[in-house]
Protein backbone atom coordinates (compact mmCIF):
# COMPACT_ATOMS: atom_id res chain seq x y z
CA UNK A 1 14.87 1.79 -11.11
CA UNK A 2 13.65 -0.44 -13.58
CA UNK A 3 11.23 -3.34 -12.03
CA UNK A 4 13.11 -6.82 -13.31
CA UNK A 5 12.31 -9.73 -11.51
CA UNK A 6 15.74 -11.06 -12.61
CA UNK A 7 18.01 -8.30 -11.38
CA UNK A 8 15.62 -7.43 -8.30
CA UNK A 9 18.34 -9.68 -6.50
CA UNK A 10 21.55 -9.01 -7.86
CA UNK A 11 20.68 -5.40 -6.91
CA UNK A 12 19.55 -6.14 -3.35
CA UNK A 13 22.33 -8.42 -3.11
CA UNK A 14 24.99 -5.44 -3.91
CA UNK A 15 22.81 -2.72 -1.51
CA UNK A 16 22.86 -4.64 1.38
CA UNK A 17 26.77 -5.54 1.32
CA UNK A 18 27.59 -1.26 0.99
CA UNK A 19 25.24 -0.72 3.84
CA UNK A 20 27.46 -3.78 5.47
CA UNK A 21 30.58 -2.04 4.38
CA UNK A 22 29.62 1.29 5.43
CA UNK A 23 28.45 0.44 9.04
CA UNK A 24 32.00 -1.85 9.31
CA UNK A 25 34.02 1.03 8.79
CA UNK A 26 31.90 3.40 10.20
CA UNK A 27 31.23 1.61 13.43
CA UNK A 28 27.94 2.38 13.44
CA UNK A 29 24.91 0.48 14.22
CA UNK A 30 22.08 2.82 13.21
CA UNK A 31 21.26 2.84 9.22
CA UNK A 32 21.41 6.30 7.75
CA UNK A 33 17.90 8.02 5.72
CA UNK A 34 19.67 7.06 2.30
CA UNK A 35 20.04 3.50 3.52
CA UNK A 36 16.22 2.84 4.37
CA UNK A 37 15.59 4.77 1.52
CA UNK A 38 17.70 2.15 -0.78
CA UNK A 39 16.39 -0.88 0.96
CA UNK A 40 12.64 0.45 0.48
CA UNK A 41 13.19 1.38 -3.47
CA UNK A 42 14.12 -2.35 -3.39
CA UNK A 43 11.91 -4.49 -0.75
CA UNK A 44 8.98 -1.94 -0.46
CA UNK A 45 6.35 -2.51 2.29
CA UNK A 46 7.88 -5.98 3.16
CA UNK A 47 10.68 -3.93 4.61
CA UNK A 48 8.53 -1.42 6.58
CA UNK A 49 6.92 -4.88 7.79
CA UNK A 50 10.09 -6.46 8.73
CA UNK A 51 11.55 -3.61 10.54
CA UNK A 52 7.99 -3.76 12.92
CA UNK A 53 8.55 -6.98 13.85
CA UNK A 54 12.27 -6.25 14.77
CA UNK A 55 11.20 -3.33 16.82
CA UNK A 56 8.62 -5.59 18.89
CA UNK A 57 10.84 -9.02 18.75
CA UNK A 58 14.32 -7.77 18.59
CA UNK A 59 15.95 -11.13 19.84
CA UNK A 60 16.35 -13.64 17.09
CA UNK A 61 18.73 -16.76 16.28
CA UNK A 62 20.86 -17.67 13.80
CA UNK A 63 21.77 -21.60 13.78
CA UNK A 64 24.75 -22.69 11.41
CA UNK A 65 25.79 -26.42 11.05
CA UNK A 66 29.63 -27.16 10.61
CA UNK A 67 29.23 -27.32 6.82
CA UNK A 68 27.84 -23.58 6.70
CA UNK A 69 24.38 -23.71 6.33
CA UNK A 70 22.78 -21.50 8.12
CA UNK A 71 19.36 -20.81 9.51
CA UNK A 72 17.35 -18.22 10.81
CA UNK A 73 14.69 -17.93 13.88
CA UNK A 74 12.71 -15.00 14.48
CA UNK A 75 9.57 -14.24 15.99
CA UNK A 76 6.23 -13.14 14.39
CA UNK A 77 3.43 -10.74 15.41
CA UNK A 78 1.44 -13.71 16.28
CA UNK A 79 4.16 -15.07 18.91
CA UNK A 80 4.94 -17.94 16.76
CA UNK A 81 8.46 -18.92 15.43
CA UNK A 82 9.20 -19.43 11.89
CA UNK A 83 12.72 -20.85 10.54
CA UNK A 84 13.75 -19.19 7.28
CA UNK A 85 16.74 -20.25 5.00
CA UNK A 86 19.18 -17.18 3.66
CA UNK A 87 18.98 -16.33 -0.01
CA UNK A 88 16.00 -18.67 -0.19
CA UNK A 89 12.64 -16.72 -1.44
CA UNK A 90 10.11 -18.06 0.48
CA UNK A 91 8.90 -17.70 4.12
CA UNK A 92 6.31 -20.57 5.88
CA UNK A 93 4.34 -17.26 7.31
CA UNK A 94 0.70 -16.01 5.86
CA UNK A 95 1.78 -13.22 5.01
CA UNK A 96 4.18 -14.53 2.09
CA UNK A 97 1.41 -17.30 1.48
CA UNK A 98 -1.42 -13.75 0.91
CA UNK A 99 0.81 -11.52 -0.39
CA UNK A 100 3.40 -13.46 -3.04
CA UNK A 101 1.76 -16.29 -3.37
CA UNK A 102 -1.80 -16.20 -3.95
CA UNK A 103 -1.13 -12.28 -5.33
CA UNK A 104 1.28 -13.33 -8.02
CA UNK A 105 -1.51 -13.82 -10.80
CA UNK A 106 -3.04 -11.26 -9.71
CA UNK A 107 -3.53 -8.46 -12.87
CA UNK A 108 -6.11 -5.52 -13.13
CA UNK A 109 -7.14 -4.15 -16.50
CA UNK A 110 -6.22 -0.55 -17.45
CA UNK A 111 -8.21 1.31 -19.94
CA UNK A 112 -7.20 4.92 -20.57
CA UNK A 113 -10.39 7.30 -22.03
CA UNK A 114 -10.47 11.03 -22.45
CA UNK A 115 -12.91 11.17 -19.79
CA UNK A 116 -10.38 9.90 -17.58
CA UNK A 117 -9.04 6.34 -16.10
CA UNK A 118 -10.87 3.04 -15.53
CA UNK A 119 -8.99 0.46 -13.64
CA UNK A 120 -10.79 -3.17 -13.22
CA UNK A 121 -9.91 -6.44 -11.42
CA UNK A 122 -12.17 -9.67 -11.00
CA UNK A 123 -12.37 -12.64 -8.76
CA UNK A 124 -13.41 -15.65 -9.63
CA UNK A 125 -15.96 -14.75 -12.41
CA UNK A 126 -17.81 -13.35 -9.41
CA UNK A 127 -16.98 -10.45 -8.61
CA UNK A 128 -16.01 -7.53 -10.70
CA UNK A 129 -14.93 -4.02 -8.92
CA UNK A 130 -13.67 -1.07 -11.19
CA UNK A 131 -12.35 2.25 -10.13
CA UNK A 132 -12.81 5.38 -12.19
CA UNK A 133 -10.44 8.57 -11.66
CA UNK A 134 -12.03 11.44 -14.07
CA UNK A 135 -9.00 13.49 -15.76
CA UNK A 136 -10.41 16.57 -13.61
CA UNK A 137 -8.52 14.75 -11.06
CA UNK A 138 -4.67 15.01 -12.78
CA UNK A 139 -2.82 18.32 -13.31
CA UNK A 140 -1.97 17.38 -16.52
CA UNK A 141 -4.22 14.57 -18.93
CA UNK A 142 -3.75 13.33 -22.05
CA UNK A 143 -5.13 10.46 -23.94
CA UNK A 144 -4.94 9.37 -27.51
CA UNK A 145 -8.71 9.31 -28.75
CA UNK A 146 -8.13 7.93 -32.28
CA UNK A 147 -6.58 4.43 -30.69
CA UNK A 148 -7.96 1.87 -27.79
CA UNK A 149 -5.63 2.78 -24.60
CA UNK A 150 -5.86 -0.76 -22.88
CA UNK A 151 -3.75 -3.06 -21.28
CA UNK A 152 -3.09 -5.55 -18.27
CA UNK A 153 -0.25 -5.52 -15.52
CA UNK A 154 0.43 -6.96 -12.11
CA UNK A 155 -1.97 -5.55 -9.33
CA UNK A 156 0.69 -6.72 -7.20
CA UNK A 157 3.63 -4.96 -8.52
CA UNK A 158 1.57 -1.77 -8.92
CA UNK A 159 1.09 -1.79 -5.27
CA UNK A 160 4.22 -2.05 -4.59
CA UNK A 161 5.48 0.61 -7.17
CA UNK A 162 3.03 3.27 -5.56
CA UNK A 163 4.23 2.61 -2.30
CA UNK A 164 7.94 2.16 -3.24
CA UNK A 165 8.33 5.32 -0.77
CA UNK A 166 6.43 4.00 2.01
CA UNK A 167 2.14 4.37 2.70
CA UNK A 168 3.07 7.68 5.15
CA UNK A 169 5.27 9.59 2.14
CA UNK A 170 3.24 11.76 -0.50
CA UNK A 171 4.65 11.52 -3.48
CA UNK A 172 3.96 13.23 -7.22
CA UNK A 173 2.86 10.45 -10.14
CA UNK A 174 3.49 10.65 -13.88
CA UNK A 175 2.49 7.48 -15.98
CA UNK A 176 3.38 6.92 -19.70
CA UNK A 177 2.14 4.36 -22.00
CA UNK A 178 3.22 4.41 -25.35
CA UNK A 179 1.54 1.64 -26.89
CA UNK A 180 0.56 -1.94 -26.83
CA UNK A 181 3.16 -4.11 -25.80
CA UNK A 182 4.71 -1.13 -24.09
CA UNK A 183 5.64 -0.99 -20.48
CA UNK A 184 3.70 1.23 -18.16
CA UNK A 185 6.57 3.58 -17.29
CA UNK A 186 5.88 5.31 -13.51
CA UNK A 187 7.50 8.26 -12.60
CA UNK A 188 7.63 9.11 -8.51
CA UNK A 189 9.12 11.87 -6.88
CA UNK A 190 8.47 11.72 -2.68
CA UNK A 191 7.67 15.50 -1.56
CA UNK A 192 9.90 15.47 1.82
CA UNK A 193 13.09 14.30 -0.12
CA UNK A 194 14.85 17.14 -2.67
CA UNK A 195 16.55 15.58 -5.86
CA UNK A 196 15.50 11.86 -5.59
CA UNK A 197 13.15 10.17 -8.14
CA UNK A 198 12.44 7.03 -9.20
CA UNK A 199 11.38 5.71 -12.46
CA UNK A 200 9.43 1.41 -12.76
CA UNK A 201 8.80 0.20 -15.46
CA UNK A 202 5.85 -2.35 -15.11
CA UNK A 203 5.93 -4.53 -18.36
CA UNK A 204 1.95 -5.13 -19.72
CA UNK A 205 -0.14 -7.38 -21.44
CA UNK A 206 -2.86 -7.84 -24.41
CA UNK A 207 -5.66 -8.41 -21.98
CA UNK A 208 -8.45 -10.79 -22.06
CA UNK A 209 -12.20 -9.99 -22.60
CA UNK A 210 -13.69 -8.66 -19.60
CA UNK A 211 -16.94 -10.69 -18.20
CA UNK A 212 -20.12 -8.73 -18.85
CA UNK A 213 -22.04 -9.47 -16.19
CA UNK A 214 -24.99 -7.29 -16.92
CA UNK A 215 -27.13 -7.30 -20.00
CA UNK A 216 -28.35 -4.25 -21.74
CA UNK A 217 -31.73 -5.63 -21.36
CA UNK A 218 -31.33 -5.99 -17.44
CA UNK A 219 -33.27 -3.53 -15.23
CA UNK A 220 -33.12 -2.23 -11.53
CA UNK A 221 -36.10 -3.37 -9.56
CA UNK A 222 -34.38 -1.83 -6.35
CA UNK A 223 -31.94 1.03 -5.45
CA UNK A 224 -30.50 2.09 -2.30
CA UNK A 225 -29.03 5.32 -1.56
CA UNK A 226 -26.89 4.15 1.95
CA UNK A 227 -24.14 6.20 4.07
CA UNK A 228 -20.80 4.70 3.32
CA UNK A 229 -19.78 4.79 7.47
CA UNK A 230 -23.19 2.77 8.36
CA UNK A 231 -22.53 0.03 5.67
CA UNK A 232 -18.94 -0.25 6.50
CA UNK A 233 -20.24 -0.83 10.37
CA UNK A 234 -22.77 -3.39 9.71
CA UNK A 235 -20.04 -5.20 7.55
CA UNK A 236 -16.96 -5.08 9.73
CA UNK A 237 -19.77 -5.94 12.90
CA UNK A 238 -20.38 -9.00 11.47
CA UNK A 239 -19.20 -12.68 12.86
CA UNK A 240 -16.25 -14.19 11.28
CA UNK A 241 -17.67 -17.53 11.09
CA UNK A 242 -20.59 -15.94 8.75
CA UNK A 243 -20.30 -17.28 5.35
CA UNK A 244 -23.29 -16.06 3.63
CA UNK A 245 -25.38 -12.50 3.47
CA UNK A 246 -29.25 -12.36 2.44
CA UNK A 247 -30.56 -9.08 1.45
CA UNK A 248 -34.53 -8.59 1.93
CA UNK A 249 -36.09 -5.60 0.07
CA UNK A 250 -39.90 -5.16 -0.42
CA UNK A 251 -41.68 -1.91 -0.28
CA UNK A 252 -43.71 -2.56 2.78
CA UNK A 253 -41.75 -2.12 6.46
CA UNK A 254 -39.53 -3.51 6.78
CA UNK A 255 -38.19 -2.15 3.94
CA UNK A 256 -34.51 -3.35 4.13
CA UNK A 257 -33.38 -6.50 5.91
CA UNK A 258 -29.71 -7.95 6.34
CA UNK A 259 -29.78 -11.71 7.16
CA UNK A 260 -26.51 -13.73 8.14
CA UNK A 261 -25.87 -17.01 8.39
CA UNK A 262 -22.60 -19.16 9.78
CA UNK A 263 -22.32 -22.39 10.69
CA UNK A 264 -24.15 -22.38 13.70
CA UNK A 265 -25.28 -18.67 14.18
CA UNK A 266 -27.86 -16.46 12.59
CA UNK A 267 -28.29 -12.76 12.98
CA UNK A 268 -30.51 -10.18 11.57
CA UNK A 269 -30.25 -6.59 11.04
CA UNK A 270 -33.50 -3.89 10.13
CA UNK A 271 -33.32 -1.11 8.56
CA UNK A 272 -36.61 1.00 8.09
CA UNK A 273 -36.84 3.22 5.13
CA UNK A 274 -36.93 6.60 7.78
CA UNK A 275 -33.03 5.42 9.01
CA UNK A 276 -30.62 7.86 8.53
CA UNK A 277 -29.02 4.70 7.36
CA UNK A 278 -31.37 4.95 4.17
CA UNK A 279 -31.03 8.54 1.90
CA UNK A 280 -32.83 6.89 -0.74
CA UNK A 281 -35.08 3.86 -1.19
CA UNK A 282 -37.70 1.94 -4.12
CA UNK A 283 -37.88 -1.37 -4.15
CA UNK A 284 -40.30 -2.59 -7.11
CA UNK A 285 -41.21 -6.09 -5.63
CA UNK A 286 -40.16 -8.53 -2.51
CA UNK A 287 -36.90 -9.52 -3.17
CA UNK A 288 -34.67 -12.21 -1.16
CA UNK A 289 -30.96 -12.41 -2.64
CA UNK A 290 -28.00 -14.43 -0.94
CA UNK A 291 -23.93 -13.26 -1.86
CA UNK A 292 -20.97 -14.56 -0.43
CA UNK A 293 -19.91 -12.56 2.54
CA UNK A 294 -16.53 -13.29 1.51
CA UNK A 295 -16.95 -11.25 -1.66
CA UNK A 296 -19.31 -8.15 0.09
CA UNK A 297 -16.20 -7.78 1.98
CA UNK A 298 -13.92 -7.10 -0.66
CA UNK A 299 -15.51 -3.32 -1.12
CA UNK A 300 -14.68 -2.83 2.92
CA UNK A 301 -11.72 -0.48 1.92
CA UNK A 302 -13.34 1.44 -0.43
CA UNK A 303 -16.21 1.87 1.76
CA UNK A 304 -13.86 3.57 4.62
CA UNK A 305 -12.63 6.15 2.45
CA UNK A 306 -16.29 6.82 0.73
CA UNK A 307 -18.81 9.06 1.34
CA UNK A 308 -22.11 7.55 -0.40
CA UNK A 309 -23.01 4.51 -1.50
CA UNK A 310 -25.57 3.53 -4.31
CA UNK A 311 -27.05 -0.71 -4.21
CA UNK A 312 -29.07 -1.51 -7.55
CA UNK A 313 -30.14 -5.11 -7.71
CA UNK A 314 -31.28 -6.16 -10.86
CA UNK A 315 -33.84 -8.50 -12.14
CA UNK A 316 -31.23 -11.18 -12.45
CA UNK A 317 -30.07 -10.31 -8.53
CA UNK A 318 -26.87 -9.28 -9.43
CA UNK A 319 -25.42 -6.75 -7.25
CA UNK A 320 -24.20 -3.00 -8.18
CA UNK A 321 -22.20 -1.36 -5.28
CA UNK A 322 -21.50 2.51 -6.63
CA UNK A 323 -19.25 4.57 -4.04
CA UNK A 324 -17.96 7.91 -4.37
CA UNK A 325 -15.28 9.27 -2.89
CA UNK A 326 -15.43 13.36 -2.52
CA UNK A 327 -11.98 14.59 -2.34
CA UNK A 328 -11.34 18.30 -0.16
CA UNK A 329 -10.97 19.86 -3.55
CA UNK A 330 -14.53 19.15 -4.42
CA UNK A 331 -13.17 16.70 -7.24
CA UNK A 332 -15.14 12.95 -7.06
CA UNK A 333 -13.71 9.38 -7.97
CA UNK A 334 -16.07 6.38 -7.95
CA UNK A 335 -15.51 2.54 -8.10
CA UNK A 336 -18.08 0.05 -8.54
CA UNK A 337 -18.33 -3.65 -7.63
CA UNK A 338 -20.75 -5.93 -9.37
CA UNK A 339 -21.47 -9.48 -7.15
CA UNK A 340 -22.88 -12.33 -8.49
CA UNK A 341 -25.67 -13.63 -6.41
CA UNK A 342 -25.56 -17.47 -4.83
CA UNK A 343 -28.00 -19.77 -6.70
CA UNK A 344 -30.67 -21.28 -4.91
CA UNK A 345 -30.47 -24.68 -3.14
């Protein structure tokens, strides 16, 4: 299947009237394995989405005036009803406003190195967060080394290629580049079904220059060695309403402090240097450094499938998050997130 926004649907358009057909003459209601499978090559996880909602709200209505225009009422997980038009692409819910919307210019940054692969995305200018897969990690690796391998493509539509079998089905990956210009060319092949594969092509881009946050000349003046499950818990323990996260660090006790602030609450969190929190602590001078919660939150993912977390500050008070991930083979990927720090009032 080859990922054209153009033909995406003409070609859901034709799958949908054969399943039609085929349950017509069948007189069947239930949709066969080859018919999800068809409809997920084509919606993805929006159809694994829509088919939850159906299962918990199965009742919906279908209004059509007397010139044949016809609307559509369903439920949502959230118990409110939203009205959608047929053959119209777009939906009043969040989730079309988060996940089309808002993730349409959306790109991450590809750079291919005999080492191995380095994937970065930004936010803002504030945030930076790479991930790095070390060719120890693919059964089979090879990268130019006399050329530059690096190019841009939809974060979005890479989801959605990766998952084109659904988040519960393994699947093998091959990925070609040829060169710039060049499509990314995936290559999937789900390990419960015999004989299917599926080929996207995910067309790329020259991209921009990346922000460099950090300056050669910048130095640490504090590093953290933190368990990934504590840091995850004080982060998803937090209060909505908080906006804004101070870190204290000084060498004396207590040696690390986390300090939030909302619009009308406050709450503090100590962690002494003999925590099990803390594997690893120096701290050069008192330090006092405000982020965005918003963007600390961003790593939360990452942090729940990591085992060990590294947090350099540097003289500047921008932020280095290191995790790595341990795989069962013994084999490591890390990703990184630099945050910019919130200027002083």
């Amino acid at each position: 299947m080859r990922i054209s926004e153009s033909k995406i649907p003409v070609i859901a358009e034709s799958i949908l009237k054969q399943i039609e057909a085929r349950v017509k003459n069948t007189n069947s209601n239930q949709l066969s394995d080859e018919d999800l499978l068809a409809l997920h090559s084509i919606f993805g996880v929006t159809l694994q989405r829509s088919l939850e909602i159906l299962e918990k709200h199965p009742k919906f209505i279908i209004y059509t005036n007397p010139k044949g225009r016809t609307l559509i009422e369903v439920q949502g997980d959230n118990g409110r009803c939203y009205r959608v038009f047929p053959k119209i692409n777009f939906c009043p819910c969040l989730a079309f406003k988060n996940l089309v919307i808002e993730r349409k210019t959306e790109s991450a940054v590809f750079c291919a190195l005999p080492e191995g692969l380095k994937l970065t995305v930004e936010e803002g200018k504030c945030v930076q967060a790479s991930a790095y897969i070390p060719a120890d990690n693919f059964t089979e690796y090879h990268v130019r080394d006399d050329v530059d391998v690096i190019f841009k493509i939809s974060l979005a539509v890479l989801a959605e290629c990766l998952n084109i079998f659904g988040s519960g089905e393994e699947a093998s990956l091959k990925m070609y580049y040829k060169c710039e210009g060049s499509p990314l060319l995936l290559v999937l092949q789900p390990q419960s079904f015999r004989n299917v594969m599926t080929d996207c092509e995910i067309w790329s881009q020259t991209p921009d220059s990346m922000l460099e946050l950090r300056s050669p000349e910048e130095t640490d003046v504090a590093k953290l060695v933190v368990r990934a499950g504590a840091l995850l818990a004080v982060l998803g323990d937090v209060e909505r309403s908080a906006d804004v996260l101070e870190l204290r660090l000084q060498p004396e006790p207590p040696h690390f402090t986390i300090v939030t602030y909302g619009m009308q609450d406050r709450s503090c969190i100590e962690v002494p240097e003999c925590s099990d929190t803390l594997q690893s602590f120096s701290c050069e001078r008192e330090l006092t450094l405000k982020y965005q919660l918003h963007h600390l939150r961003l790593c939360m993912k990452a942090l729940a499938i990591s085992n060990k977390v590294v947090l350099r500050c540097s003289s500047t008070g921008l932020l280095l998050l290191q995790l790595k991930l341990e795989r069962d083979d013994n084999k490591h990927m890390f990703s990184e997130f630099y945050i910019v720090p919130l200027l002083d009032d």
